[in-house]
PDB file of N, CA and C in Angstrom:
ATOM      1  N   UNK A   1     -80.986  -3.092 -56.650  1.00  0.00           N
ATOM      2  CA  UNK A   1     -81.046  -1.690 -56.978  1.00  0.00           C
ATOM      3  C   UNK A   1     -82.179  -1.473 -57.985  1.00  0.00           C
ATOM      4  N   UNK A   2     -82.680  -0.633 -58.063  1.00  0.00           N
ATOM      5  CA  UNK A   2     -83.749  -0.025 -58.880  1.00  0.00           C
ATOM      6  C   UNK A   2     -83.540   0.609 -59.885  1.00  0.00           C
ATOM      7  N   UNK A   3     -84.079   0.096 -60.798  1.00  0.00           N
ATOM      8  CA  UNK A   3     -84.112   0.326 -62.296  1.00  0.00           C
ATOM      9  C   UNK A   3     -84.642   1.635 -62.420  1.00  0.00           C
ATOM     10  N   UNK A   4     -84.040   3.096 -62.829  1.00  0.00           N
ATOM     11  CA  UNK A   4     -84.844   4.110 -63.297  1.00  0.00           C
ATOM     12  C   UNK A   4     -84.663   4.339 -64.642  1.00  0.00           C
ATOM     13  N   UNK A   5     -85.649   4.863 -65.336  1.00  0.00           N
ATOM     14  CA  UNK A   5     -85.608   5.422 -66.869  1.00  0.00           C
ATOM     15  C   UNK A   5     -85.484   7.245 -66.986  1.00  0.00           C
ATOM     16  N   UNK A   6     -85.043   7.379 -68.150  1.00  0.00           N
ATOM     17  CA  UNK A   6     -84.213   8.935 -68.046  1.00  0.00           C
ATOM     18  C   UNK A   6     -84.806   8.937 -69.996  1.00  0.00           C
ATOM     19  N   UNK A   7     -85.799   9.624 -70.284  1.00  0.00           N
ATOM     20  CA  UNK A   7     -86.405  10.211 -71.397  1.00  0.00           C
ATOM     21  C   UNK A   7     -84.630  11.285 -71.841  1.00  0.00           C
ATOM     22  N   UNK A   8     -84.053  10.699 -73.121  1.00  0.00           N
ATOM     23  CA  UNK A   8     -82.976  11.739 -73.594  1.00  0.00           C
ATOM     24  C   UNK A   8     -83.759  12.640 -74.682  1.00  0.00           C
ATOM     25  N   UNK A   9     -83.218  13.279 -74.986  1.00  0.00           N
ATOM     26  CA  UNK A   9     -83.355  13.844 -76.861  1.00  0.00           C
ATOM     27  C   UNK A   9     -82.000  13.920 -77.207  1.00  0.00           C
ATOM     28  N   UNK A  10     -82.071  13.148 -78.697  1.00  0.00           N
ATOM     29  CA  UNK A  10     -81.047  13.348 -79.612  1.00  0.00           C
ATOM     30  C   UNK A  10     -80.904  14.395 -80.262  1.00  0.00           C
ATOM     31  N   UNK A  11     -80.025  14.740 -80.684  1.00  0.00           N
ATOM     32  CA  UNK A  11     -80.251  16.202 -81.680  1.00  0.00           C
ATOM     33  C   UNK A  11     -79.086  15.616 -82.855  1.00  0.00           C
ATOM     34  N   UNK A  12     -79.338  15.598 -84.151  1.00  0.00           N
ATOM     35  CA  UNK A  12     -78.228  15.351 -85.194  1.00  0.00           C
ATOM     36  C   UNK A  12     -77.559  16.805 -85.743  1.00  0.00           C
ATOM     37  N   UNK A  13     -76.043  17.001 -85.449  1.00  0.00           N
ATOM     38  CA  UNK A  13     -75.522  18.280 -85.383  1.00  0.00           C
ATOM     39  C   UNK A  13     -75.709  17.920 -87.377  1.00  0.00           C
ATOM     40  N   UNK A  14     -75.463  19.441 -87.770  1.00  0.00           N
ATOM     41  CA  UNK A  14     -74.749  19.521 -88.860  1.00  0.00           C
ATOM     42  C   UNK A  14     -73.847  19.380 -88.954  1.00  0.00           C
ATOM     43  N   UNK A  15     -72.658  19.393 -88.408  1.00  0.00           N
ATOM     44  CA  UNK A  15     -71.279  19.077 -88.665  1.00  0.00           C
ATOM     45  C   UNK A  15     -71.263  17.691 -88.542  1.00  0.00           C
ATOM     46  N   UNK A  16     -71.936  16.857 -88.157  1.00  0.00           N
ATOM     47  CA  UNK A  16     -71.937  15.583 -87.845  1.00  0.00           C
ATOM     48  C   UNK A  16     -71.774  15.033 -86.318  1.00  0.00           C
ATOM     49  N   UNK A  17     -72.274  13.661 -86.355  1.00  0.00           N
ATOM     50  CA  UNK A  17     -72.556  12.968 -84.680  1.00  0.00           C
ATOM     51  C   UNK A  17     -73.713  13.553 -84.035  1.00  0.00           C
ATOM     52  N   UNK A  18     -73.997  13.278 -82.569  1.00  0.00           N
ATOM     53  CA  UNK A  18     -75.289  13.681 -82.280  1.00  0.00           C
ATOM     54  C   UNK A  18     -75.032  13.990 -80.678  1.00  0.00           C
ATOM     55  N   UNK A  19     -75.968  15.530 -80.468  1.00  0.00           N
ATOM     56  CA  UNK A  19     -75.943  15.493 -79.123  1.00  0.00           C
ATOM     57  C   UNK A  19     -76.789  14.998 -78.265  1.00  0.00           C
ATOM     58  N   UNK A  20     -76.302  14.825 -77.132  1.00  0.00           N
ATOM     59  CA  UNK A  20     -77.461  14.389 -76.496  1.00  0.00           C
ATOM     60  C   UNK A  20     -77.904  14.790 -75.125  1.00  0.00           C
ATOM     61  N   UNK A  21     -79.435  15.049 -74.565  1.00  0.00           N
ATOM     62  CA  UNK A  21     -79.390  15.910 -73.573  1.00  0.00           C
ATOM     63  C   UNK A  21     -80.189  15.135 -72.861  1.00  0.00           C
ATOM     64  N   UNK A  22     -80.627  15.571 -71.248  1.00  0.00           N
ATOM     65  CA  UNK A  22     -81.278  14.595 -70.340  1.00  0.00           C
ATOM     66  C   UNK A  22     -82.246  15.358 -69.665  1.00  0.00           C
ATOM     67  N   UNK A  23     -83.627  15.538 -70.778  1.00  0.00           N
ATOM     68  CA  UNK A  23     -84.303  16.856 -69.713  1.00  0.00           C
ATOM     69  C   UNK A  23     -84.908  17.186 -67.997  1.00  0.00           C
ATOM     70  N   UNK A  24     -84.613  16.078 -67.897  1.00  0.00           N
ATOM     71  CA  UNK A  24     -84.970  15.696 -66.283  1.00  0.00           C
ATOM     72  C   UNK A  24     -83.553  16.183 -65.469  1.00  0.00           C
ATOM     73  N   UNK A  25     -82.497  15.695 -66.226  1.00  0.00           N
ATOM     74  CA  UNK A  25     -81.024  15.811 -65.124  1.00  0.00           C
ATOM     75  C   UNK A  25     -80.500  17.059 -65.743  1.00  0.00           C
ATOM     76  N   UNK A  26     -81.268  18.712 -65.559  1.00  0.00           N
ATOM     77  CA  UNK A  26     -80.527  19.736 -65.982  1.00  0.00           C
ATOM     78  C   UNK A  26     -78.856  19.656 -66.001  1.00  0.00           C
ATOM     79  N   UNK A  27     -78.338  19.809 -66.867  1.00  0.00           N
ATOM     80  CA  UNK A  27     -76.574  19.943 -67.345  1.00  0.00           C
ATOM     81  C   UNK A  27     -76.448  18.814 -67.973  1.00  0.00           C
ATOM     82  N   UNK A  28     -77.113  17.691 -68.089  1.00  0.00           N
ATOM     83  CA  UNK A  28     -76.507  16.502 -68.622  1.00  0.00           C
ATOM     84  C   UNK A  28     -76.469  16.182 -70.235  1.00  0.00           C
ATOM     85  N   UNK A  29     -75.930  16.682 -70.363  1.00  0.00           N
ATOM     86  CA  UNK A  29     -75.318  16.978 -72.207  1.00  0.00           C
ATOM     87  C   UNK A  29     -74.130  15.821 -72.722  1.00  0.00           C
ATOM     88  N   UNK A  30     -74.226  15.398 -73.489  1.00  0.00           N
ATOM     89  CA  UNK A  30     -73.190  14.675 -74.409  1.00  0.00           C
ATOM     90  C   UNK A  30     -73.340  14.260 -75.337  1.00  0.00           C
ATOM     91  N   UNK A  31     -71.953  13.966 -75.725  1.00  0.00           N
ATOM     92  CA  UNK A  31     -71.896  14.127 -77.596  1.00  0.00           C
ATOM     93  C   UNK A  31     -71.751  12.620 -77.758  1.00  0.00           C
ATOM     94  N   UNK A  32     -72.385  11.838 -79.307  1.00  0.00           N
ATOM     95  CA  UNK A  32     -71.273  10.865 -79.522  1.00  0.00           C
ATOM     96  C   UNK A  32     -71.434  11.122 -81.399  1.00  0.00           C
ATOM     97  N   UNK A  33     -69.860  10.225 -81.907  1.00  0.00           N
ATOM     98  CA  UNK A  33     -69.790  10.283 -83.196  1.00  0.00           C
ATOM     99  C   UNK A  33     -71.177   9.761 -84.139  1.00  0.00           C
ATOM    100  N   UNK A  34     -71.520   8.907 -83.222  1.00  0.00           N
ATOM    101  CA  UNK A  34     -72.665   7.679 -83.978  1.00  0.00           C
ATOM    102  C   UNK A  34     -73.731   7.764 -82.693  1.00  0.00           C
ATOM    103  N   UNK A  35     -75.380   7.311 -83.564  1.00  0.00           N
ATOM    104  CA  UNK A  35     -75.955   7.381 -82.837  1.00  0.00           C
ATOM    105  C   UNK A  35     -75.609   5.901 -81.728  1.00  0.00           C
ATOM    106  N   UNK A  36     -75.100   4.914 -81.837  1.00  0.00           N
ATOM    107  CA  UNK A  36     -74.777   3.956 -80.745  1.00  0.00           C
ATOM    108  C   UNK A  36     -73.862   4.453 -79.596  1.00  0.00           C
ATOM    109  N   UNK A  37     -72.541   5.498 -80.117  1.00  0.00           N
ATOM    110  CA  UNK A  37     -71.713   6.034 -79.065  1.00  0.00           C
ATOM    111  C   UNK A  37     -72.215   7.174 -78.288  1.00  0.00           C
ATOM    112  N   UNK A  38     -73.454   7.887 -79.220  1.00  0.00           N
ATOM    113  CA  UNK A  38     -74.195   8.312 -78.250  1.00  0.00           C
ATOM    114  C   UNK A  38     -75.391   8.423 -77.299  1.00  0.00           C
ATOM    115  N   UNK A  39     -75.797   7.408 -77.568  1.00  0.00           N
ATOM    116  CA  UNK A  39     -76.324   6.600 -76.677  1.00  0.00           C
ATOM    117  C   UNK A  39     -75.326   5.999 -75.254  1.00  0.00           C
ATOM    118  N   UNK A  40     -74.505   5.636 -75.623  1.00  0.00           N
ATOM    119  CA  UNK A  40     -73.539   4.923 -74.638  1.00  0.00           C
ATOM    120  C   UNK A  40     -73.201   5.976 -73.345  1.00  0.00           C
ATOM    121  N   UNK A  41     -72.873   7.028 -74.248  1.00  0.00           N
ATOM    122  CA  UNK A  41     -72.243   8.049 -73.875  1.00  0.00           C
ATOM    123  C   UNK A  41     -73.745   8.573 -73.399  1.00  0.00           C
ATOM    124  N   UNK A  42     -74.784   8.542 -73.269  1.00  0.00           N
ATOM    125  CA  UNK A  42     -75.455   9.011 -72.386  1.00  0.00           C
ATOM    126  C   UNK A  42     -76.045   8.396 -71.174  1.00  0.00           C
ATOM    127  N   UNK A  43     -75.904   6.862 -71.459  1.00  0.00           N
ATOM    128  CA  UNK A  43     -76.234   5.913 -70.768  1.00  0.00           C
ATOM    129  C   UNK A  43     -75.363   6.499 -69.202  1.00  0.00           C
ATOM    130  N   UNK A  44     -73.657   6.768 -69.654  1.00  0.00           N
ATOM    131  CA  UNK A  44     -72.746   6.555 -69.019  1.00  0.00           C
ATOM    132  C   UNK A  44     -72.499   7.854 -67.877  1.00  0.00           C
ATOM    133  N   UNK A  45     -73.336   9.399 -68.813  1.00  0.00           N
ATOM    134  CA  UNK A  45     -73.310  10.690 -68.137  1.00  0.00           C
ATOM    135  C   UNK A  45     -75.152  10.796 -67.295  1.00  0.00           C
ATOM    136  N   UNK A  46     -75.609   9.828 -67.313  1.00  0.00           N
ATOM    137  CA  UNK A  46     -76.877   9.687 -66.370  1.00  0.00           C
ATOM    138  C   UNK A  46     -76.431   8.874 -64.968  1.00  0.00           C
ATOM    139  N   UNK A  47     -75.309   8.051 -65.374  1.00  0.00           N
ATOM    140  CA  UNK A  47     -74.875   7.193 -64.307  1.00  0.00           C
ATOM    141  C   UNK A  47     -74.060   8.281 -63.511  1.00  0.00           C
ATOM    142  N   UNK A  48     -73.062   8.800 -63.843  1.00  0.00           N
ATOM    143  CA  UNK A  48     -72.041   9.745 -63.245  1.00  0.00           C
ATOM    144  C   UNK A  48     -73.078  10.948 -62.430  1.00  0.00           C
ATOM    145  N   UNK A  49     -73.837  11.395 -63.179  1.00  0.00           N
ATOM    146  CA  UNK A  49     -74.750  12.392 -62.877  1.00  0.00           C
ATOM    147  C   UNK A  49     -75.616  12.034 -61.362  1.00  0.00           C
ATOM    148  N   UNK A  50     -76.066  10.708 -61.455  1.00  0.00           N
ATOM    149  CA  UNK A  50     -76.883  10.389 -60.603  1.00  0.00           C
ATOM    150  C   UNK A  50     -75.846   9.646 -59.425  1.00  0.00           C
ATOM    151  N   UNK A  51     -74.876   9.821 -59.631  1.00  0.00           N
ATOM    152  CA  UNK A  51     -73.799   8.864 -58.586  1.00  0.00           C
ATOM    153  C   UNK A  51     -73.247  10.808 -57.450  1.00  0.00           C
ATOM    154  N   UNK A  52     -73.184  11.357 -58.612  1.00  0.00           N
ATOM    155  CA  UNK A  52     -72.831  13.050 -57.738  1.00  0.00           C
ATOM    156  C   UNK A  52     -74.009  13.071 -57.307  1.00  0.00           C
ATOM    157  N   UNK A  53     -75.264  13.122 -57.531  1.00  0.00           N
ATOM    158  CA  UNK A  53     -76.239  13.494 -56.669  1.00  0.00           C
ATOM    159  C   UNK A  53     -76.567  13.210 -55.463  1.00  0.00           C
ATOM    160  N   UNK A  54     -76.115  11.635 -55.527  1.00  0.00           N
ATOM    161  CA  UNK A  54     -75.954  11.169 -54.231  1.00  0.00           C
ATOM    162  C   UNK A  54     -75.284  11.130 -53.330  1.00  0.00           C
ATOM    163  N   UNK A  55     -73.628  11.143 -53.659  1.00  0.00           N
ATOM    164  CA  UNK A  55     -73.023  11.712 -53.094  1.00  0.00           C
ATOM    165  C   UNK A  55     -72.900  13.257 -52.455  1.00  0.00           C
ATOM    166  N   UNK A  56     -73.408  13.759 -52.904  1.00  0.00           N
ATOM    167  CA  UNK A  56     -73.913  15.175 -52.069  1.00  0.00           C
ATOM    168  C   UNK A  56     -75.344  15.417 -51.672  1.00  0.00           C
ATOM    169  N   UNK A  57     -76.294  13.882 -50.939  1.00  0.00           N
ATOM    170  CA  UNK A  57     -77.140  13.809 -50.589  1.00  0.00           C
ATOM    171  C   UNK A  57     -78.044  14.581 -51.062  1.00  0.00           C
ATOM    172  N   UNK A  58     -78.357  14.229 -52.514  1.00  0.00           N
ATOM    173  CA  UNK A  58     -79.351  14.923 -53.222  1.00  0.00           C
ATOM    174  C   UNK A  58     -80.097  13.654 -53.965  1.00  0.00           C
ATOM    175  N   UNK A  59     -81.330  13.813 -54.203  1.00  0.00           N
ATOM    176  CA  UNK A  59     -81.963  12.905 -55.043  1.00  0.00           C
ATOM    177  C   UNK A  59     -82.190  13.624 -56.685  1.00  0.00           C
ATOM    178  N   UNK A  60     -82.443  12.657 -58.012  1.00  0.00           N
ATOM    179  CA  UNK A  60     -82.619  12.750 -58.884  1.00  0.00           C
ATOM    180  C   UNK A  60     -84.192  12.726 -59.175  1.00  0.00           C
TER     181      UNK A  60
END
């Protein structure tokens, strides 16, 4: 399988933790407490994201 890369931006909320967005995969938003969980947590909503796309015969 083929390795793709996905450019995020972090954003550090004021209330604390960090969001995180996927400007290539419009909707793909998530939060984590720490910047490692959110990372994870975006790692994990690029995978899900790109698994629906395909399943409804769409490419990313």
């Amino acid at each position: 399988m083929k390795a793709t890369s996905y450019r995020v931006l972090l954003r550090e909320e004021p209330e604390g933790g960090y969001t995180v967005t996927v400007p290539a995969l419009p909707g793909c938003v998530t939060f984590g407490a720490t910047l490692k969980e959110a990372m994870a947590n975006a790692r994990e909503a690029i995978d899900l994201y790109v698994e629906s796309l395909r399943a409804h015969g769409l490419s990313a």
